[in-house]
Protein backbone atom coordinates (compact mmCIF):
# COMPACT_ATOMS: atom_id res chain seq x y z
CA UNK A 1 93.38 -72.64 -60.27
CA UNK A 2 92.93 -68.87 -60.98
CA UNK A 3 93.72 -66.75 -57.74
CA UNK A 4 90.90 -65.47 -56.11
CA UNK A 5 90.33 -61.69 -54.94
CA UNK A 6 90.64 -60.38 -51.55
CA UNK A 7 87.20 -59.64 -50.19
CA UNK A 8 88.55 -55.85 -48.23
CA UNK A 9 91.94 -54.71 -51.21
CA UNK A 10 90.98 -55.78 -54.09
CA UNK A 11 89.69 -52.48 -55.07
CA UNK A 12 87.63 -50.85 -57.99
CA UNK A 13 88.82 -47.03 -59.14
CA UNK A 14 86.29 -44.85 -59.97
CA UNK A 15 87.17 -41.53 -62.07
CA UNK A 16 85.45 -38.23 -60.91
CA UNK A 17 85.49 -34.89 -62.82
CA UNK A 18 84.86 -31.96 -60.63
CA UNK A 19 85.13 -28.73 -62.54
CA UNK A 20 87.49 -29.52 -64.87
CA UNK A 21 89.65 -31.52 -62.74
CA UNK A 22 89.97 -35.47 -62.84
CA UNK A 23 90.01 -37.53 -59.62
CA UNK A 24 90.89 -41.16 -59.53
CA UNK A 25 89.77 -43.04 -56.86
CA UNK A 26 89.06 -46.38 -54.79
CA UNK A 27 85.28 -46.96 -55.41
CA UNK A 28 84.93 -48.84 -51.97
CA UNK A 29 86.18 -45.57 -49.68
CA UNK A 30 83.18 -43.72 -51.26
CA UNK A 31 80.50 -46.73 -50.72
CA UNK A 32 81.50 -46.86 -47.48
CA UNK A 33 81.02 -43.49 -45.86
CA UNK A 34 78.08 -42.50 -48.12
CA UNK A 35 74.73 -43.85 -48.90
CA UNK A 36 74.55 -41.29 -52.12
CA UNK A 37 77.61 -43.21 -53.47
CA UNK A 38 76.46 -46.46 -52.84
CA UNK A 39 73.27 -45.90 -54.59
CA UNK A 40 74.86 -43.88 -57.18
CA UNK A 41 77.20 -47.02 -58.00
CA UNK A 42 74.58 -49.86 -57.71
CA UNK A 43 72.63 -48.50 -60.56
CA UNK A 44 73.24 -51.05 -63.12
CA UNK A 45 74.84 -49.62 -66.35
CA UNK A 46 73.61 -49.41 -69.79
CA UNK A 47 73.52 -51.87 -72.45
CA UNK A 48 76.95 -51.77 -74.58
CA UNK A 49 77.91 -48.28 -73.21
CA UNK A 50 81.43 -47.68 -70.90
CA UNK A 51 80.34 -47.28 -67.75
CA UNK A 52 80.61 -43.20 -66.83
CA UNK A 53 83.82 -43.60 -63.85
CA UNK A 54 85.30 -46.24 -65.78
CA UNK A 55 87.61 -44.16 -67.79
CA UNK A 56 89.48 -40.78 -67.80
CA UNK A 57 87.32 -40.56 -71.14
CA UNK A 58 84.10 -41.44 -69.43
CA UNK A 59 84.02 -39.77 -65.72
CA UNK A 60 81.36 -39.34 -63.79
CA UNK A 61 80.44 -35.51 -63.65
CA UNK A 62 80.01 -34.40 -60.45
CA UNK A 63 77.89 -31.15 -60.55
CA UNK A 64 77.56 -27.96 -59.26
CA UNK A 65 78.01 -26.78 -56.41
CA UNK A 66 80.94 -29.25 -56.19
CA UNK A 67 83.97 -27.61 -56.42
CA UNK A 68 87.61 -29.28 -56.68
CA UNK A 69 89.26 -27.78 -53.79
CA UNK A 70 86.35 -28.72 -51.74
CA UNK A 71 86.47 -32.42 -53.26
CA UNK A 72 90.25 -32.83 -52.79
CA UNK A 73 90.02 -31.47 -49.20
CA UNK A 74 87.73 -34.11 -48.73
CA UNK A 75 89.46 -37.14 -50.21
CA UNK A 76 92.49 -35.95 -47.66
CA UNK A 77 90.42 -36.48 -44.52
CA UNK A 78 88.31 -39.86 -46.25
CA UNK A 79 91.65 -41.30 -48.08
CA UNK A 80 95.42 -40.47 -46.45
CA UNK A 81 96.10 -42.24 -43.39
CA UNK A 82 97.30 -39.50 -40.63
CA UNK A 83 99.66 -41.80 -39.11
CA UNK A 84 101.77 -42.27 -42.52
CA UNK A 85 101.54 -38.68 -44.28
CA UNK A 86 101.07 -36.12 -41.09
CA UNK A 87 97.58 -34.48 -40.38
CA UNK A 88 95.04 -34.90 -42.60
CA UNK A 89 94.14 -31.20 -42.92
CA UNK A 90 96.25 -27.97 -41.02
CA UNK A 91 94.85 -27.55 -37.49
CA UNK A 92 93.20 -24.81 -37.43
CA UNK A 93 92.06 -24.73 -40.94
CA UNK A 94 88.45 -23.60 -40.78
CA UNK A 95 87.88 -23.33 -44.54
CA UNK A 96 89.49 -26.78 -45.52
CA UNK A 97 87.29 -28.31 -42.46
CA UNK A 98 84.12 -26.41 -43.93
CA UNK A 99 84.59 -27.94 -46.99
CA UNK A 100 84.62 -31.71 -45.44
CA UNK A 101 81.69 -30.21 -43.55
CA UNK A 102 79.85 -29.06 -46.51
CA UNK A 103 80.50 -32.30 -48.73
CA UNK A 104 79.79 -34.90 -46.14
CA UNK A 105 76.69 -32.86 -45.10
CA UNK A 106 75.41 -33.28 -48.97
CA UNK A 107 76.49 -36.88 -49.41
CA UNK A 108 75.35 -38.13 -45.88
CA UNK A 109 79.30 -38.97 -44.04
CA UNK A 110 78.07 -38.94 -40.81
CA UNK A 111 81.59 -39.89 -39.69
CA UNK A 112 83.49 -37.46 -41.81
CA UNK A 113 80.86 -34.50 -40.86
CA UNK A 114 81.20 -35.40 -37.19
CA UNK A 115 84.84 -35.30 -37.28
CA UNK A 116 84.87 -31.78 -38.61
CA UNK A 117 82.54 -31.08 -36.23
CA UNK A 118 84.97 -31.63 -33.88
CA UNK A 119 87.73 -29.81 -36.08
CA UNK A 120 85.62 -26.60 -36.33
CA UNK A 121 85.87 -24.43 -33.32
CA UNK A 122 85.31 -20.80 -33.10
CA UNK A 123 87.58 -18.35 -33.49
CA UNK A 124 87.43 -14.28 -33.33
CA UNK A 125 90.04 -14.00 -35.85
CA UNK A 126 88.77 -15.82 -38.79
CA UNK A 127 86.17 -14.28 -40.78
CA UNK A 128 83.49 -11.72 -39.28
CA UNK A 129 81.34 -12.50 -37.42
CA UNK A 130 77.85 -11.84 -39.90
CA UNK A 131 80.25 -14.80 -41.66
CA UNK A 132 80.20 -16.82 -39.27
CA UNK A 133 76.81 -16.94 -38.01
CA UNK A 134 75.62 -17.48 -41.44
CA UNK A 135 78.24 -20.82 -42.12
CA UNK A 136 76.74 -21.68 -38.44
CA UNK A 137 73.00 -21.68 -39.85
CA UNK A 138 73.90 -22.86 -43.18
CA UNK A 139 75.93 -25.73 -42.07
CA UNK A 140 74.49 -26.73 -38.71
CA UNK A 141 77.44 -26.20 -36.80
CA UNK A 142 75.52 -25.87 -33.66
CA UNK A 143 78.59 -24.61 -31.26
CA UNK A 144 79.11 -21.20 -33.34
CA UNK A 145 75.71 -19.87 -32.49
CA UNK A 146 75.77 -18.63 -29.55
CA UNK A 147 79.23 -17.14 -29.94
CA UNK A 148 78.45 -15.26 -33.42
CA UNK A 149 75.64 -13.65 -32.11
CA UNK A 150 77.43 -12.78 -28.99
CA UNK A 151 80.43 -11.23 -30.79
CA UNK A 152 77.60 -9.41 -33.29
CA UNK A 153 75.64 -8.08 -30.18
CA UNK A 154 79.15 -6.91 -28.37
CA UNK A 155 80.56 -5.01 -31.00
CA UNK A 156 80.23 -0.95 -31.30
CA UNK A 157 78.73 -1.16 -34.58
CA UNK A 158 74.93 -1.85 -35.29
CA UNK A 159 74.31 -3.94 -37.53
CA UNK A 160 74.51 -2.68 -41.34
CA UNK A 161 74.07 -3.27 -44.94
CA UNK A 162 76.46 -5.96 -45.59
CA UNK A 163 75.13 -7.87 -42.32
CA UNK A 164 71.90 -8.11 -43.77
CA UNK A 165 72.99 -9.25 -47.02
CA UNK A 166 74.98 -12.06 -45.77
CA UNK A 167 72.46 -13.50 -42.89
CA UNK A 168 69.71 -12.72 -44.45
CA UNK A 169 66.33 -10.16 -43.40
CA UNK A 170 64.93 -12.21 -40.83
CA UNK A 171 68.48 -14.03 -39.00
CA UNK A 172 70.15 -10.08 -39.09
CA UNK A 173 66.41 -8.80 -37.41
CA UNK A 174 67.04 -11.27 -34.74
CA UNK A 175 70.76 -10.12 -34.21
CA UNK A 176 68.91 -6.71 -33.71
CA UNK A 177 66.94 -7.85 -31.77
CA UNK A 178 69.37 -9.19 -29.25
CA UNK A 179 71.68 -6.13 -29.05
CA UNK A 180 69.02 -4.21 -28.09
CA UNK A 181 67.83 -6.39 -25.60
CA UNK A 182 68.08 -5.92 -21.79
CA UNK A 183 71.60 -6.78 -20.03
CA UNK A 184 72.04 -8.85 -16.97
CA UNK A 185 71.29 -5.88 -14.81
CA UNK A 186 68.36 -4.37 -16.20
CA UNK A 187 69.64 -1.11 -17.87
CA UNK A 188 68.84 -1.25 -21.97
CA UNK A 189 71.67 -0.92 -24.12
CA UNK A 190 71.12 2.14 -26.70
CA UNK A 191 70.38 1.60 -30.23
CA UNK A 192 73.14 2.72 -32.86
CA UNK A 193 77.22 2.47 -32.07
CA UNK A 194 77.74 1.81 -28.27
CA UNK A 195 79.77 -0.48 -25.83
CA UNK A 196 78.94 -3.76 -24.32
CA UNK A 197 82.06 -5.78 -24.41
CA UNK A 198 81.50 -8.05 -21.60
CA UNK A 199 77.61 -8.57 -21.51
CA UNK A 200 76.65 -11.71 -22.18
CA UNK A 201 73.47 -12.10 -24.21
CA UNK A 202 73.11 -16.09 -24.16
CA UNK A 203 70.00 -16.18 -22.53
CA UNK A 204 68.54 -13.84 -25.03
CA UNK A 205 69.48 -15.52 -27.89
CA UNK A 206 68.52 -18.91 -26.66
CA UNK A 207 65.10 -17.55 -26.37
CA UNK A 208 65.06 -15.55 -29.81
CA UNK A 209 67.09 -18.37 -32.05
CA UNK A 210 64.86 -21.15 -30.69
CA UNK A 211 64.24 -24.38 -31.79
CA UNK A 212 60.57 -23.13 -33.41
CA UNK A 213 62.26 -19.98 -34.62
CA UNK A 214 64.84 -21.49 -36.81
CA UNK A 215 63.85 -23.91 -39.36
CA UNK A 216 66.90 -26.10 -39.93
CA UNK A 217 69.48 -25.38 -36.70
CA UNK A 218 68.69 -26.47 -32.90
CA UNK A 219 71.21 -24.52 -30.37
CA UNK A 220 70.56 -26.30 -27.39
């Protein structure tokens, strides 16, 4: 009698092409953390045709705006077991965690996007702050909004041309907004370069980044 196959490692590789890089992988990591992928593989195959993943020859494309280093960053934190081969990803690594982010967000890994949730905390040093903020809208990451539009509203400098072209008219009119708001003790800060270091705007920007006021990112 034939030997039969083990229901949880008897696994199926899948190739991937991202860019113009080839990924082999287990079929069954992918089904398992996303509903896109387990879709995407139930579709039954054409008559007489290799199946597209079945073959360096035959991958299955995956398009823009999926982009290898973001892919393989992901596959690190979905495939390598941190107990065996070290951390999955460098502490501290915001732009390897933003990738998992920004993958798992598009292919629904609720597990994988709330782990680098928990990876992605918010730091002065990396990136400005305009940068920030707008990876904080873009990618829901919920705990960087208060603190980019704090550090935006602190600084000297009002908020300029390169601002508005990364948040955006209507997210850098809100930053605006805020600086020029009043401070805890009632005296209004001055428009243009000035100092406000250690005023805390929270309340401010609770009320001006509300739920209603944003259409895709809740900060409370």
């Amino acid at each position: 009698m034939a030997p039969s196959k083990d229901d949880e490692f008897y696994m199926t590789f899948v190739t991937l092409q991202v860019e113009d890089t080839l990924f082999k992988v287990p079929r069954q990591a992918l089904e398992a953390q996303s509903p896109v992928f387990r879709d995407m593989f139930s579709l039954p195959p054409p008559p007489d045709v290799e199946v597209d993943g079945s073959s360096d020859e035959h991958p299955i494309v995956l398009p823009e705006p999926v982009k290898a280093i973001d892919f393989r960053r992901l596959l690190k934190v979905l495939l390598l077991p941190t107990s065996f081969l070290g951390p999955r990803l460098p502490k501290g690594d915001h732009d390897a965690w933003i990738s998992v982010l920004k993958l798992s967000r598009m292919w629904e890994m609720e597990e994988l996007r709330a782990l680098a949730l928990r990876h992605l905390k918010y730091s002065i040093g990396w990136k400005s702050a305009a940068e920030k903020l707008e990876l904080a809208l873009k990618h829901e990451i919920r705990d960087w909004i208060v603190p980019g539009v704090n550090e935006l509203a602190r600084r000297p400098e009002p908020m300029g041309v390169e601002d508005v072209q990364i948040l955006g008219l209507e997210t850098a009119l809100k930053v605006a907004a805020v600086r020029e708001s009043l401070t805890t003790d009632g005296a209004r800060l001055t428009a243009g370069r000035r100092t406000a270091p250690n005023v805390d705007f929270t309340q401010i920007i609770k009320e001006i980044f509300s739920p209603d006021a944003t259409a895709s990112v809740s900060i409370f």
